[in-house]
N, C-alpha and C. Protein backbone atom coordinates (compact mmCIF):
# COMPACT_ATOMS: atom_id res chain seq x y z
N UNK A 1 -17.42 -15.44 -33.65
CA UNK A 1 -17.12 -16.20 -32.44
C UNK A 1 -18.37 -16.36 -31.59
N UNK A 2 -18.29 -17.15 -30.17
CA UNK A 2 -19.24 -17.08 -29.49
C UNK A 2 -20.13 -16.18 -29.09
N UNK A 3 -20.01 -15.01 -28.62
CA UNK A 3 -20.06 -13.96 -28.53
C UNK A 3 -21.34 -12.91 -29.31
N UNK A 4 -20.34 -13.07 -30.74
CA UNK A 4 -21.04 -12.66 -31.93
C UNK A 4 -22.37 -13.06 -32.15
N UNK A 5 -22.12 -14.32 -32.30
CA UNK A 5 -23.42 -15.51 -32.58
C UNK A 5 -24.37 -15.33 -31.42
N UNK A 6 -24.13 -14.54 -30.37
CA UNK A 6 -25.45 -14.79 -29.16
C UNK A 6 -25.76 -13.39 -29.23
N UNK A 7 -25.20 -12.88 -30.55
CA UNK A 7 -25.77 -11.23 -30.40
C UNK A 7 -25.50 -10.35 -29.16
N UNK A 8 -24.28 -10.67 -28.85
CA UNK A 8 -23.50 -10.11 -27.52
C UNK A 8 -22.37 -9.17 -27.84
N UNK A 9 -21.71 -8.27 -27.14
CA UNK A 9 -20.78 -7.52 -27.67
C UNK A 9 -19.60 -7.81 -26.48
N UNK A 10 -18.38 -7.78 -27.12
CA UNK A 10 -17.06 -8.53 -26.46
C UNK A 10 -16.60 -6.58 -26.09
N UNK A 11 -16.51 -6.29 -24.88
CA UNK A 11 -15.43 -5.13 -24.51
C UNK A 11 -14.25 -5.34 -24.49
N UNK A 12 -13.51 -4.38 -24.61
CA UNK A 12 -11.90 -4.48 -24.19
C UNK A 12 -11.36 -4.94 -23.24
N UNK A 13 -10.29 -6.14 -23.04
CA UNK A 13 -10.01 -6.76 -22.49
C UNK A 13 -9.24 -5.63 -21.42
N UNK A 14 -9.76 -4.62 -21.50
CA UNK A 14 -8.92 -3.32 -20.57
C UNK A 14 -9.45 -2.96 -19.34
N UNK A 15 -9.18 -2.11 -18.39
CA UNK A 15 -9.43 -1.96 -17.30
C UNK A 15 -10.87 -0.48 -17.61
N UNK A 16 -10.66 -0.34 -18.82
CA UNK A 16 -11.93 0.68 -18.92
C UNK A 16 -13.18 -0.32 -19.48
N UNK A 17 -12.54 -1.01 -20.25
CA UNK A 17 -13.56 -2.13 -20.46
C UNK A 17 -14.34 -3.10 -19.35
N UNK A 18 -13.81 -3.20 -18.16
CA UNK A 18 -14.33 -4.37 -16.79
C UNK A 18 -14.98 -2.95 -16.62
N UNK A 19 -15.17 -1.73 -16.37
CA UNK A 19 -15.75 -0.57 -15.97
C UNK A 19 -17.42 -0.76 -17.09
N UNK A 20 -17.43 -1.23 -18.01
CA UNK A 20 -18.67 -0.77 -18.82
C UNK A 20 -19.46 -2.15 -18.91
N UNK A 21 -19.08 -3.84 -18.71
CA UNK A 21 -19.21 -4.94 -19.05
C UNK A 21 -20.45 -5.11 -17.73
N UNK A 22 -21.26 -6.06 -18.29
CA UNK A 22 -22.64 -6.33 -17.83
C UNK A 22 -22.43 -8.21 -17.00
N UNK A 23 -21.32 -8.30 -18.07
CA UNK A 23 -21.31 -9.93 -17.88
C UNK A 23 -19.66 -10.41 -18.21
N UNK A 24 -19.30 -10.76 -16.73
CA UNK A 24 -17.86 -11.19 -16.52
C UNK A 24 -17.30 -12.39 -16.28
N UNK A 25 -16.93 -13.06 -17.68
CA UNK A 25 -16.14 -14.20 -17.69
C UNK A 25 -14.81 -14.43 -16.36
N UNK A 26 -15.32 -14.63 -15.45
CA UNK A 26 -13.89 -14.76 -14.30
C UNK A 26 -13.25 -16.04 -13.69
N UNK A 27 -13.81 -17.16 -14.18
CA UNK A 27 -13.27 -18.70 -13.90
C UNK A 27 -13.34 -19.54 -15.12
N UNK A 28 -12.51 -20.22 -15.07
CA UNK A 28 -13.02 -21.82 -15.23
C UNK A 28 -12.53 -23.08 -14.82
N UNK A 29 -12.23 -24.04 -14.99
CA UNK A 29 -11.76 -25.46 -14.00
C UNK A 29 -10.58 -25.08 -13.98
N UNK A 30 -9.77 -24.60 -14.69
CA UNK A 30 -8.28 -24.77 -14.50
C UNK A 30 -7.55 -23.75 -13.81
N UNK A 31 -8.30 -22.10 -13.41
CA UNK A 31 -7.54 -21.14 -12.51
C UNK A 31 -7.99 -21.00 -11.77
N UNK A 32 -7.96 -20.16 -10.67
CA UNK A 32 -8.89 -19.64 -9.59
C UNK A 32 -8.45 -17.96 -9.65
N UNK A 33 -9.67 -18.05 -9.10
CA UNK A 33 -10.23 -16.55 -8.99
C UNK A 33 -9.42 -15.17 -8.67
N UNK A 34 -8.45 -14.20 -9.36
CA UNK A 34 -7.89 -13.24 -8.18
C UNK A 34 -8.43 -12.24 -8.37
N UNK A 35 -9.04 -12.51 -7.21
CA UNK A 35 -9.90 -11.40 -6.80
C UNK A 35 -9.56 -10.04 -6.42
N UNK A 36 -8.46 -9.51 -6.19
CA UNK A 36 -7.75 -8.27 -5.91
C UNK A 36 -7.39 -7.50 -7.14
N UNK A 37 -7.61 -8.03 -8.20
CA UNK A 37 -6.82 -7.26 -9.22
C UNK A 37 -8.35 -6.22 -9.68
N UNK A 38 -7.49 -5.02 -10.14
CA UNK A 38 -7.89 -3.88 -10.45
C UNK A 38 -9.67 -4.26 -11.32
N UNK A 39 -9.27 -5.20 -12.46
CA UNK A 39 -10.37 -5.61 -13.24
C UNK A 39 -11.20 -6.06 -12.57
N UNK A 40 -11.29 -7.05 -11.46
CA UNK A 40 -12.54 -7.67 -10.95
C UNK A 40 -12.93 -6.73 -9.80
N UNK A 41 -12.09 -5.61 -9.42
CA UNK A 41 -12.98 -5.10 -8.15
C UNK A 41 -13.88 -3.99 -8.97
N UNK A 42 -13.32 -3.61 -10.00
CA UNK A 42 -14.03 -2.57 -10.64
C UNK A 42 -15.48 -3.51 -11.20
N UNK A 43 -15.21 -4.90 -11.82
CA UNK A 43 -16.32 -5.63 -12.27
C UNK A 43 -17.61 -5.70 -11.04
N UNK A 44 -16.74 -6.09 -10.05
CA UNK A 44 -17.45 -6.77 -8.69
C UNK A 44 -18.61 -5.50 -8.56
N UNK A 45 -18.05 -4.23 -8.35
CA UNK A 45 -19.41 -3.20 -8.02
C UNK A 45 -20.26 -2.58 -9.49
N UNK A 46 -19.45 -2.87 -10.49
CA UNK A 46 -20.75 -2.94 -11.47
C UNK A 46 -21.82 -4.02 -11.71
N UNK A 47 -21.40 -5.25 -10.89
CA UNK A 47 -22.15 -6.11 -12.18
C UNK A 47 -22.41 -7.60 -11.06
N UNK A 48 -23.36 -8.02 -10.70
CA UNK A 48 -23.36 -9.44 -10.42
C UNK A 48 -23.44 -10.62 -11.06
N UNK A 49 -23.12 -10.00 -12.12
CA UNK A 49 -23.20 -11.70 -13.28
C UNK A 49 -21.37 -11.67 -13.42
N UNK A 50 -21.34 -12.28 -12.72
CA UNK A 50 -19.11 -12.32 -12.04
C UNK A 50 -19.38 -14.27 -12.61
N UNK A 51 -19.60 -14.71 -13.99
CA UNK A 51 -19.53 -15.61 -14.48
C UNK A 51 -18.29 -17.17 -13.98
N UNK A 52 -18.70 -18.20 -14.58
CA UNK A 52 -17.96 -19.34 -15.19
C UNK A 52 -17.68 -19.49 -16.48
N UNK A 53 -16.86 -19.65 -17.40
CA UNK A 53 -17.05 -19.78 -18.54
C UNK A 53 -18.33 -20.57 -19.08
N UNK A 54 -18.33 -21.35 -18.21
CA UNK A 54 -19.90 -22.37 -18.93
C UNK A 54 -20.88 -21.57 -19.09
N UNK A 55 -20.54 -20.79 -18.85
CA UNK A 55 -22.27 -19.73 -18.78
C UNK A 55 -21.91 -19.93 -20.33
N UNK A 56 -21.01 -19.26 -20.75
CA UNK A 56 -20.79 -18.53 -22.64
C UNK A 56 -20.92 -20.03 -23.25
N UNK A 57 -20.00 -21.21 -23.03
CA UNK A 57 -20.09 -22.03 -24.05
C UNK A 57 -21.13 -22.85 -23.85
N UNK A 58 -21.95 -22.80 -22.82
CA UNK A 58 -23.34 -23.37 -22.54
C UNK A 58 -24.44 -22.95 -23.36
N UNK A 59 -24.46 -21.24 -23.45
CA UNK A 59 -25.15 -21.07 -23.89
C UNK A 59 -24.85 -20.36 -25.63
N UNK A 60 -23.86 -20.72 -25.89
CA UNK A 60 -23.09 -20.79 -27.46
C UNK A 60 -24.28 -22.57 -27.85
N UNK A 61 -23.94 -23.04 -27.30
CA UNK A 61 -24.29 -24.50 -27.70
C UNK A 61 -25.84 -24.18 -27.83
N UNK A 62 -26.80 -23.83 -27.19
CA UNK A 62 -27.75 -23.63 -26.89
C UNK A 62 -28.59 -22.28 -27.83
N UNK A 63 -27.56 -22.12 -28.82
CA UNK A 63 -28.14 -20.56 -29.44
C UNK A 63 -28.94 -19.84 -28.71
N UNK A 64 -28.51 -19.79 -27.51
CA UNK A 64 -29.69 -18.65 -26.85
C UNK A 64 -28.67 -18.54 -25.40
N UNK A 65 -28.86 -16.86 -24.82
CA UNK A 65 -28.01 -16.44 -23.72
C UNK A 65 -28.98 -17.22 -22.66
N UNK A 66 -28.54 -18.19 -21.63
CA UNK A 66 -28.90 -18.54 -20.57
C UNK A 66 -29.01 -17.79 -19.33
N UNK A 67 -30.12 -18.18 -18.32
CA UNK A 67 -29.88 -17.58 -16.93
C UNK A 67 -28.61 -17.65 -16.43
N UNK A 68 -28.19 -16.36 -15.44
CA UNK A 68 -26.90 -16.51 -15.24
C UNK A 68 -26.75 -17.01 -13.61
N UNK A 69 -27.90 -17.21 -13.41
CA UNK A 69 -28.06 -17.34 -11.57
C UNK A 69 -27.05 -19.02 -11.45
N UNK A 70 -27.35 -19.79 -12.40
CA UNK A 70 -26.53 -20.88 -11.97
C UNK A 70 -25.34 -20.96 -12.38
N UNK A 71 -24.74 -20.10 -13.05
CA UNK A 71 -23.75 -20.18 -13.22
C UNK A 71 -22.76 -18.44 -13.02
N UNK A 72 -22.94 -18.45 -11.80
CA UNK A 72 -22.08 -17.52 -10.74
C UNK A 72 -21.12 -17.80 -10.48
N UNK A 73 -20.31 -17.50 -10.31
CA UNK A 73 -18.98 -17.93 -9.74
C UNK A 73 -18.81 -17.33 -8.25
N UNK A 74 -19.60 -19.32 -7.80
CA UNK A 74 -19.79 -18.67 -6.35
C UNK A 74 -18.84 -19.84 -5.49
N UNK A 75 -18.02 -20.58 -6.07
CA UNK A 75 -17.54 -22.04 -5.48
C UNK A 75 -16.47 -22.06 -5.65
N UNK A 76 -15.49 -21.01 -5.68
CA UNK A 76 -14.21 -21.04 -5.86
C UNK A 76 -13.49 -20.77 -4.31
N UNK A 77 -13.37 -22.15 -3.48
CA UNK A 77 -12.79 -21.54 -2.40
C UNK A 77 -11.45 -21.42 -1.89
N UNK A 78 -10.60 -21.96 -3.13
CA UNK A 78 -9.46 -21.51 -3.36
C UNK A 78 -9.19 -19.97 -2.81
N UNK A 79 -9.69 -18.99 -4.03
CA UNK A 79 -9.56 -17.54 -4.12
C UNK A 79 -10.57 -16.91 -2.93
N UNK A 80 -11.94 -17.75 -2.10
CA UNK A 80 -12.27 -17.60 -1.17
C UNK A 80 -11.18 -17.26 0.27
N UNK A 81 -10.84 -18.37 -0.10
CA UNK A 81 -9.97 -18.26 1.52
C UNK A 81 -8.88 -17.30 1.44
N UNK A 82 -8.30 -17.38 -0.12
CA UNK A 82 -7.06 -16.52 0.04
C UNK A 82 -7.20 -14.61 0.30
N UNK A 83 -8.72 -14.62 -0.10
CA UNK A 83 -8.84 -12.96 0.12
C UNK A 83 -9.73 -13.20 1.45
N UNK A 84 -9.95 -14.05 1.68
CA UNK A 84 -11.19 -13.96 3.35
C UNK A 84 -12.27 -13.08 2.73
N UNK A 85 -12.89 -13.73 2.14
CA UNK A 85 -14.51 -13.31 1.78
C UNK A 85 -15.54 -14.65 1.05
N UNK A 86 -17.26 -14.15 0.97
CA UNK A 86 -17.53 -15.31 0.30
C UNK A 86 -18.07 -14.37 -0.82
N UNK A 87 -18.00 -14.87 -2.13
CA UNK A 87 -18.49 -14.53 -2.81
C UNK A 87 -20.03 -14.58 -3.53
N UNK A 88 -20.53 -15.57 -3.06
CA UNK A 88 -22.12 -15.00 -2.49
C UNK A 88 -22.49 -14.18 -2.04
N UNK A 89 -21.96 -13.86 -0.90
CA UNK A 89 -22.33 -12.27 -0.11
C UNK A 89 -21.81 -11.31 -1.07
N UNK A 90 -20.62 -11.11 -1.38
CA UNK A 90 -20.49 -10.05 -1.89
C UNK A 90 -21.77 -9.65 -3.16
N UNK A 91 -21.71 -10.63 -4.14
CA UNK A 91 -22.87 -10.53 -5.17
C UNK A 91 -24.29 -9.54 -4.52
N UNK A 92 -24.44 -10.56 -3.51
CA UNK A 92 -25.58 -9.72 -3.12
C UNK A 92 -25.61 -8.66 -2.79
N UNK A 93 -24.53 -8.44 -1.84
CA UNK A 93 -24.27 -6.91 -1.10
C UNK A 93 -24.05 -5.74 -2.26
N UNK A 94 -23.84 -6.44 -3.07
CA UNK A 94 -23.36 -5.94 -4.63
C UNK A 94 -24.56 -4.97 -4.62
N UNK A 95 -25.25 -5.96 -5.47
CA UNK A 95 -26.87 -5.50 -5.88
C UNK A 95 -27.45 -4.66 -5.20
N UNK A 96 -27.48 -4.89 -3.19
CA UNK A 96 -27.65 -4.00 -2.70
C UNK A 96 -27.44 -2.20 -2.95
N UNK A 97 -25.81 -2.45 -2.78
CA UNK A 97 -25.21 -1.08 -2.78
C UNK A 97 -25.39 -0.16 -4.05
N UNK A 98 -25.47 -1.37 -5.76
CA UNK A 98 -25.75 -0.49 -6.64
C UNK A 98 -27.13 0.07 -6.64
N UNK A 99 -28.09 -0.39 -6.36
CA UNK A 99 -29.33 0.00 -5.83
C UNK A 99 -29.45 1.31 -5.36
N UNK A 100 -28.37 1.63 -4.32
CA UNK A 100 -28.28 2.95 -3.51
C UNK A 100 -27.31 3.81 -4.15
N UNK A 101 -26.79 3.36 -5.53
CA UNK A 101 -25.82 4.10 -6.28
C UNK A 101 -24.13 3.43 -5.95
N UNK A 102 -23.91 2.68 -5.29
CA UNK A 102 -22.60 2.14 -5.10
C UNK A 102 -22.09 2.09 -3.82
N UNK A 103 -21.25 0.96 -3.46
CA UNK A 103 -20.40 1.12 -2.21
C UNK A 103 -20.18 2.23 -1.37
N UNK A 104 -19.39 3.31 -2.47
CA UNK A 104 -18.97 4.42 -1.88
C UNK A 104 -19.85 5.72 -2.02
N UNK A 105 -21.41 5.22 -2.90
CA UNK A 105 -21.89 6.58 -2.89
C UNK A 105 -21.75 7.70 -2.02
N UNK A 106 -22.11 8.72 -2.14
CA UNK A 106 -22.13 9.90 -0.98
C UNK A 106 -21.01 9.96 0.03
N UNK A 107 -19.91 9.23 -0.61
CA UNK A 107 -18.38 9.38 -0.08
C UNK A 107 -17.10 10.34 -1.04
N UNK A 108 -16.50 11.37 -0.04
CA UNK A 108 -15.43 11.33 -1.19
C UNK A 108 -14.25 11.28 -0.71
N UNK A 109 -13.63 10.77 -1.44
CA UNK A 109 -12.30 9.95 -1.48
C UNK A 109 -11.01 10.70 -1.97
N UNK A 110 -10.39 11.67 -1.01
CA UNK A 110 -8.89 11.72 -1.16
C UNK A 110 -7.62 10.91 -1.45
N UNK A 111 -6.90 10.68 -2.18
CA UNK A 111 -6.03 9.97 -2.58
C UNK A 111 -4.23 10.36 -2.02
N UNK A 112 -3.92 10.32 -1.13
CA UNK A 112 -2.73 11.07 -0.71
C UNK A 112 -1.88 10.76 -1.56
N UNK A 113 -0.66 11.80 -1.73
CA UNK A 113 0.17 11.32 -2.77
C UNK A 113 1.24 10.13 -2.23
N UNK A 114 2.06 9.33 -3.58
CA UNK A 114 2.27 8.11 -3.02
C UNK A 114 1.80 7.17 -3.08
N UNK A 115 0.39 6.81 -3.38
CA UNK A 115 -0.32 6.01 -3.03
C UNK A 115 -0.13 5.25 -4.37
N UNK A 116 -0.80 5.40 -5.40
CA UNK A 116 -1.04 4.88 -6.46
C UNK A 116 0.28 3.98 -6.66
N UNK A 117 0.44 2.77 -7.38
CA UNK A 117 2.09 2.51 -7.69
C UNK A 117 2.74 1.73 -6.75
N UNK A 118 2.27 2.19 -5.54
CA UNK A 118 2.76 1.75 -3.76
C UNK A 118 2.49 0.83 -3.35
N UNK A 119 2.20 -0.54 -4.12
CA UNK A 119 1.92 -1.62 -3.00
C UNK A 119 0.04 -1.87 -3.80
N UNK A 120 -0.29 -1.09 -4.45
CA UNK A 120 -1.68 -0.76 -5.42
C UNK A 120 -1.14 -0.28 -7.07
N UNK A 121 -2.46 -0.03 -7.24
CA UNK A 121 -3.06 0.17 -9.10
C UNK A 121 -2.44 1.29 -9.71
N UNK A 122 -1.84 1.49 -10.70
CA UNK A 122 -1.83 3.04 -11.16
C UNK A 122 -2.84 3.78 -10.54
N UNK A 123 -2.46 5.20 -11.20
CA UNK A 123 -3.51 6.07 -10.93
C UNK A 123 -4.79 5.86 -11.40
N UNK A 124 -4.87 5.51 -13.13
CA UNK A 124 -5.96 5.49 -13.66
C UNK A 124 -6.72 4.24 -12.93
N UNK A 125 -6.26 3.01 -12.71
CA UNK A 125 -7.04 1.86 -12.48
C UNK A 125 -7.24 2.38 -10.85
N UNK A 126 -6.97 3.04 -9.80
CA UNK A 126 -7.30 3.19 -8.64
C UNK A 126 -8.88 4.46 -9.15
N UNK A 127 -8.53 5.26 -9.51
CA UNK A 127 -9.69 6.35 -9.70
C UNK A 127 -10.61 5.20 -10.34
N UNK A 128 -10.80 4.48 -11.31
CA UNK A 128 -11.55 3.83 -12.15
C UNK A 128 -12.63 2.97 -10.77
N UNK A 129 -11.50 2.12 -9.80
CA UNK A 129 -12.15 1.28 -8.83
C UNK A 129 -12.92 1.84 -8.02
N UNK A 130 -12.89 3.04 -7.62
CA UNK A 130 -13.58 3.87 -6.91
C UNK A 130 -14.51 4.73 -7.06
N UNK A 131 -14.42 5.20 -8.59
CA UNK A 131 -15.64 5.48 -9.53
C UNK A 131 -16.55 4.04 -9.91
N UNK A 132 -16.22 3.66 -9.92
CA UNK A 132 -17.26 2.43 -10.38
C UNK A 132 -18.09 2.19 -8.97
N UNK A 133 -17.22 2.13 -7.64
CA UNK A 133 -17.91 1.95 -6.37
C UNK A 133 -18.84 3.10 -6.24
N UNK A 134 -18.88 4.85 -6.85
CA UNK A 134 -19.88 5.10 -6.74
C UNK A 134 -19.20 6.21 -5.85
N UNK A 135 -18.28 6.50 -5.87
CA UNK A 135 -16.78 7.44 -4.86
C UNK A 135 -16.74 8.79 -5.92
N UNK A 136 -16.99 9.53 -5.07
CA UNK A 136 -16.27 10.91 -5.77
C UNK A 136 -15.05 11.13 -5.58
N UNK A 137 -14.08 11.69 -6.08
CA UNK A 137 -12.61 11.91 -5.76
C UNK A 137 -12.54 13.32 -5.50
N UNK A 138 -11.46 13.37 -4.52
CA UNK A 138 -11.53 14.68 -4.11
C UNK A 138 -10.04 15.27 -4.57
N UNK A 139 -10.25 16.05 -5.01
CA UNK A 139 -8.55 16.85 -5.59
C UNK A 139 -8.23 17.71 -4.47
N UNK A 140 -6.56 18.05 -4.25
CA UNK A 140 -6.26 18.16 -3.13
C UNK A 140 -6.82 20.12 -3.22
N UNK A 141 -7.13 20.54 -4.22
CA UNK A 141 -7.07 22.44 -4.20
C UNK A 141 -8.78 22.38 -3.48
N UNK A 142 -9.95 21.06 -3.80
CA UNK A 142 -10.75 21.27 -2.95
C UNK A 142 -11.10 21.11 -1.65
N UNK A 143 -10.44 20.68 -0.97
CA UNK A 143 -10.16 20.11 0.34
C UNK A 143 -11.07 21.53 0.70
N UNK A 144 -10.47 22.82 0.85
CA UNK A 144 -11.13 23.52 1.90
C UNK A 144 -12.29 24.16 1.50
N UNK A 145 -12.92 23.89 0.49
CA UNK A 145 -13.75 24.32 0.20
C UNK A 145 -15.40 23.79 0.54
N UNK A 146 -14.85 22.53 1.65
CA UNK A 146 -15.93 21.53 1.59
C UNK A 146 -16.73 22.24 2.79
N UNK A 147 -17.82 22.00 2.74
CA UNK A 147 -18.54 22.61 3.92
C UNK A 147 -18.83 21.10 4.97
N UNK A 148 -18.90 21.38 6.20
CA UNK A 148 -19.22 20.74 7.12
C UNK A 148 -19.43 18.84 6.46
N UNK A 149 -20.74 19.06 6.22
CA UNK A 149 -21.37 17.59 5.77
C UNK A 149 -20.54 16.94 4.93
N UNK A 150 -19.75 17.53 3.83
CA UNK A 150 -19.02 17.24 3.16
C UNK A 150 -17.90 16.78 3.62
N UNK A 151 -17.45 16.96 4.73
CA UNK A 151 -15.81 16.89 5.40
C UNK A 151 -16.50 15.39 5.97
N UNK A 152 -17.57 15.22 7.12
CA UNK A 152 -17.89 14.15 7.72
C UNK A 152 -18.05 12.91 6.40
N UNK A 153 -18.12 13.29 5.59
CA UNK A 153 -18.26 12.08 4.74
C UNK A 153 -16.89 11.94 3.55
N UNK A 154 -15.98 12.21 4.30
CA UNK A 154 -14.40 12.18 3.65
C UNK A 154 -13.55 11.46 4.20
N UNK A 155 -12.94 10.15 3.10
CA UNK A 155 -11.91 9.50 3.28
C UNK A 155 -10.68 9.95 3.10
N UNK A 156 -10.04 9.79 3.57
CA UNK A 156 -8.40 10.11 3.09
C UNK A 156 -7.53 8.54 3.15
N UNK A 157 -6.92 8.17 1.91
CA UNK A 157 -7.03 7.25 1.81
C UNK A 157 -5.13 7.17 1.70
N UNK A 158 -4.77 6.01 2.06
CA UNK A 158 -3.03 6.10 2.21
C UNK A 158 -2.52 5.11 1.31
N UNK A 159 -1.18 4.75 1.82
CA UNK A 159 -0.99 3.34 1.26
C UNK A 159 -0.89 2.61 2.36
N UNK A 160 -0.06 1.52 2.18
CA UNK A 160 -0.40 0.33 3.34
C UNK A 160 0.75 -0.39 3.64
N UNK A 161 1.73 0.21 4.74
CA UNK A 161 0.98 1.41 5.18
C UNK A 161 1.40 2.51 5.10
N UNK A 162 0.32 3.75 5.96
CA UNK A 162 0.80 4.94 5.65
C UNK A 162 1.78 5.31 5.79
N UNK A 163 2.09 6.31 5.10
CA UNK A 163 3.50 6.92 5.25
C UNK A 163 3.65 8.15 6.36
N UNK A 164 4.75 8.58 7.10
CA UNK A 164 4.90 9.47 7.77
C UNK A 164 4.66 10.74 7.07
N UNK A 165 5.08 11.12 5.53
CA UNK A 165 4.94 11.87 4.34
C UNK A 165 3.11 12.36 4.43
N UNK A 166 2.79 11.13 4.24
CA UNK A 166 0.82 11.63 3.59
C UNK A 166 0.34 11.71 4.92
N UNK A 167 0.65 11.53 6.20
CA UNK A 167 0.03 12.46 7.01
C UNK A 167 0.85 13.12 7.77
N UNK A 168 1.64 14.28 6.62
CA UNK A 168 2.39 15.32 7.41
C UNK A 168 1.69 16.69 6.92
N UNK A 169 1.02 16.87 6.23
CA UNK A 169 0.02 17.85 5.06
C UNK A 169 -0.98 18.21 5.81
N UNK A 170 -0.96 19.42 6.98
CA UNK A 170 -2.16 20.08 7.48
C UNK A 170 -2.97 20.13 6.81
N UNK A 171 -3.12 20.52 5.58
CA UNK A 171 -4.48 20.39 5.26
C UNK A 171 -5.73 19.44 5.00
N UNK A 172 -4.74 18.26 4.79
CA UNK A 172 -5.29 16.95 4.99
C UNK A 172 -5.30 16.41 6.08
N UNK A 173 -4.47 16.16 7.04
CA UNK A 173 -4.55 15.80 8.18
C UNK A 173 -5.70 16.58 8.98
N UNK A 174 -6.45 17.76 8.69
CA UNK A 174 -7.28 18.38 8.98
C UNK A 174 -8.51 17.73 8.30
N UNK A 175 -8.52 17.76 7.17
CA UNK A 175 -9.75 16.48 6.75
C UNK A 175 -9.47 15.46 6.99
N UNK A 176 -8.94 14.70 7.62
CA UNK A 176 -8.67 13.31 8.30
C UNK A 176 -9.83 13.46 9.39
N UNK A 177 -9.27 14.27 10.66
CA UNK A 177 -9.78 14.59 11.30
C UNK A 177 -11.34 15.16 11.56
N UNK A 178 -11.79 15.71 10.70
CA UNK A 178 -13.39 16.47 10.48
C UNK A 178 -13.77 15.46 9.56
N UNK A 179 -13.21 14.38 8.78
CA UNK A 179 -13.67 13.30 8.26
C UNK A 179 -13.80 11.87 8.85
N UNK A 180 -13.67 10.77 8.00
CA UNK A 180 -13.69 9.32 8.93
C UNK A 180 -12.44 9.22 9.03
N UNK A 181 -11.57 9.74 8.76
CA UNK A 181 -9.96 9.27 8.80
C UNK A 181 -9.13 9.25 7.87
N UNK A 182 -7.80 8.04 8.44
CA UNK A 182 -6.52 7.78 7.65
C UNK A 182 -7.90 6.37 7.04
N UNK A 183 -7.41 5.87 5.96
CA UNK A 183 -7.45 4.36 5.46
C UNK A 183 -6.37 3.98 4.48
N UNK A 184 -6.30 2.74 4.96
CA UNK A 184 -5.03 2.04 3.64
C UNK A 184 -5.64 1.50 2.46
N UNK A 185 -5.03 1.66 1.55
CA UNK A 185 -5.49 1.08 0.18
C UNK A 185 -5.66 -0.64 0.50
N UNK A 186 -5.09 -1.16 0.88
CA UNK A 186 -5.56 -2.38 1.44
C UNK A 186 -7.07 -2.41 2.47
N UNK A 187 -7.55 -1.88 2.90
CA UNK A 187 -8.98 -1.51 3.65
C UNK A 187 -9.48 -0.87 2.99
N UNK A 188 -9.47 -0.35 1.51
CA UNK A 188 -10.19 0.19 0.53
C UNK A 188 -10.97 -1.40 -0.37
N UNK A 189 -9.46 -2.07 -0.71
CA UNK A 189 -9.71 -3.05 -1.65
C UNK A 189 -10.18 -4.71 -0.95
N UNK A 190 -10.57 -4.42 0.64
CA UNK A 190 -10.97 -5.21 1.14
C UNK A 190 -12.98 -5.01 1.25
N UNK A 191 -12.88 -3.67 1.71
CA UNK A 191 -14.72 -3.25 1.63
C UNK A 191 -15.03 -3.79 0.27
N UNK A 192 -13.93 -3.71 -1.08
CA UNK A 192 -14.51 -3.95 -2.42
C UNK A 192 -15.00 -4.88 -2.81
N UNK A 193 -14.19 -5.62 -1.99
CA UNK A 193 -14.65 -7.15 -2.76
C UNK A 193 -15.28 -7.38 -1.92
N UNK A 194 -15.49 -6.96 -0.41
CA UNK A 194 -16.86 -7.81 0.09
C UNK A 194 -17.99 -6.91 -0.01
N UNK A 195 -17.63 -5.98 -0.74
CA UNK A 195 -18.83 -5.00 -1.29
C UNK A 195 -19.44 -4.70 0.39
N UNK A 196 -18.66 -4.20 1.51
CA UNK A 196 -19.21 -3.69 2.68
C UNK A 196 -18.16 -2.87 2.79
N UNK A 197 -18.77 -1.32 3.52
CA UNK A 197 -17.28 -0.61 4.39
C UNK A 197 -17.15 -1.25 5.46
N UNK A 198 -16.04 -1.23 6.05
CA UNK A 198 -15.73 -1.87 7.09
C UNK A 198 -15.13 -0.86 8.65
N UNK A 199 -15.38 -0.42 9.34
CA UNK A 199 -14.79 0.53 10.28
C UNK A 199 -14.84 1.93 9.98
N UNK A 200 -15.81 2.03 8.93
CA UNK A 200 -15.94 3.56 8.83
C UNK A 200 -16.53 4.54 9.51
């Protein structure tokens, strides 16, 4: 197939696969962009080549892999308006943040229970989006073990919205507090795609 012939390797059309991929087929004339789903936010902080198909059959025709700068998928303002972001910026902010190790480097990220399933990703595709941003996860038996610096740079993250349940747990509600806070999985998967935190 195309692919083959440009001496390229096709990943799994899986959510561990958008986690390892360099170069992401995500448009072409006939859909638009959704940008919220598990696969492209995990793509979005690995990778700024967030493609058109013309990139592949352009450069299928062409026996040779083409620059990918013109063919970004930066003009879709369909899926623009519907998530309120541009996707230019994000690209860049992209590049930025992997530069410094990711969105969420030097963050770690509690997951209250509930969350996953709730209005968001399984478990695996939520840990996956947040590892790829560059997020450590925090399991709930380490909570107290964190020293100072460690607590100030802790999310506790909800669903959307929170529940009376995930902040009834002293011990978390205590890293809420000595951390940046409550956040909703919706204000998780909004910093993602514009590849910025937002109110942290």
């Amino acid at each position: 197939d195309m692919v083959d012939e440009l001496g390229m390797w096709l990943v799994d059309n899986t959510i561990i696969g958008a986690s390892t991929a360099t170069h992401v087929i995500a448009g072409d004339n006939s859909t638009s962009l959704r940008a919220r789903t598990p696969k492209f936010m995990i793509a979005i902080s690995r990778t700024s080549n967030i493609l058109h198909m013309d990139w592949l059959t352009n450069s299928y025709a062409e026996k040779r892999v083409l620059d990918c700068q013109k063919y970004r998928l930066i003009n879709d303002t369909v899926a623009e308006k519907t998530y309120n972001f541009s996707m230019l910026n994000s690209l860049e902010e992209g590049e930025k943040r992997r530069n410094k190790g990711g969105l969420l480097n030097g963050w770690n990220i509690y997951i209250c229970e509930g969350v996953a399933g709730n209005k968001a990703p399984k478990q695996e595709e939520l840990l996956l989006i947040i590892k790829a941003a560059g997020g450590n996860i925090l399991k709930y038996p380490d909570i107290n073990s964190l020293g100072k610096e460690d607590q100030a740079k802790s999310i506790v993250l909800t669903s959307t919205p929170a529940t009376s349940e995930q902040k009834k747990d002293p011990k978390v509600s205590r890293l809420a507090r000595f951390g940046k806070g409550y956040f909703t999985t919706s204000w998780l998967f909004d910093c993602i795609i514009n590849q910025q935190l937002k109110g942290n």
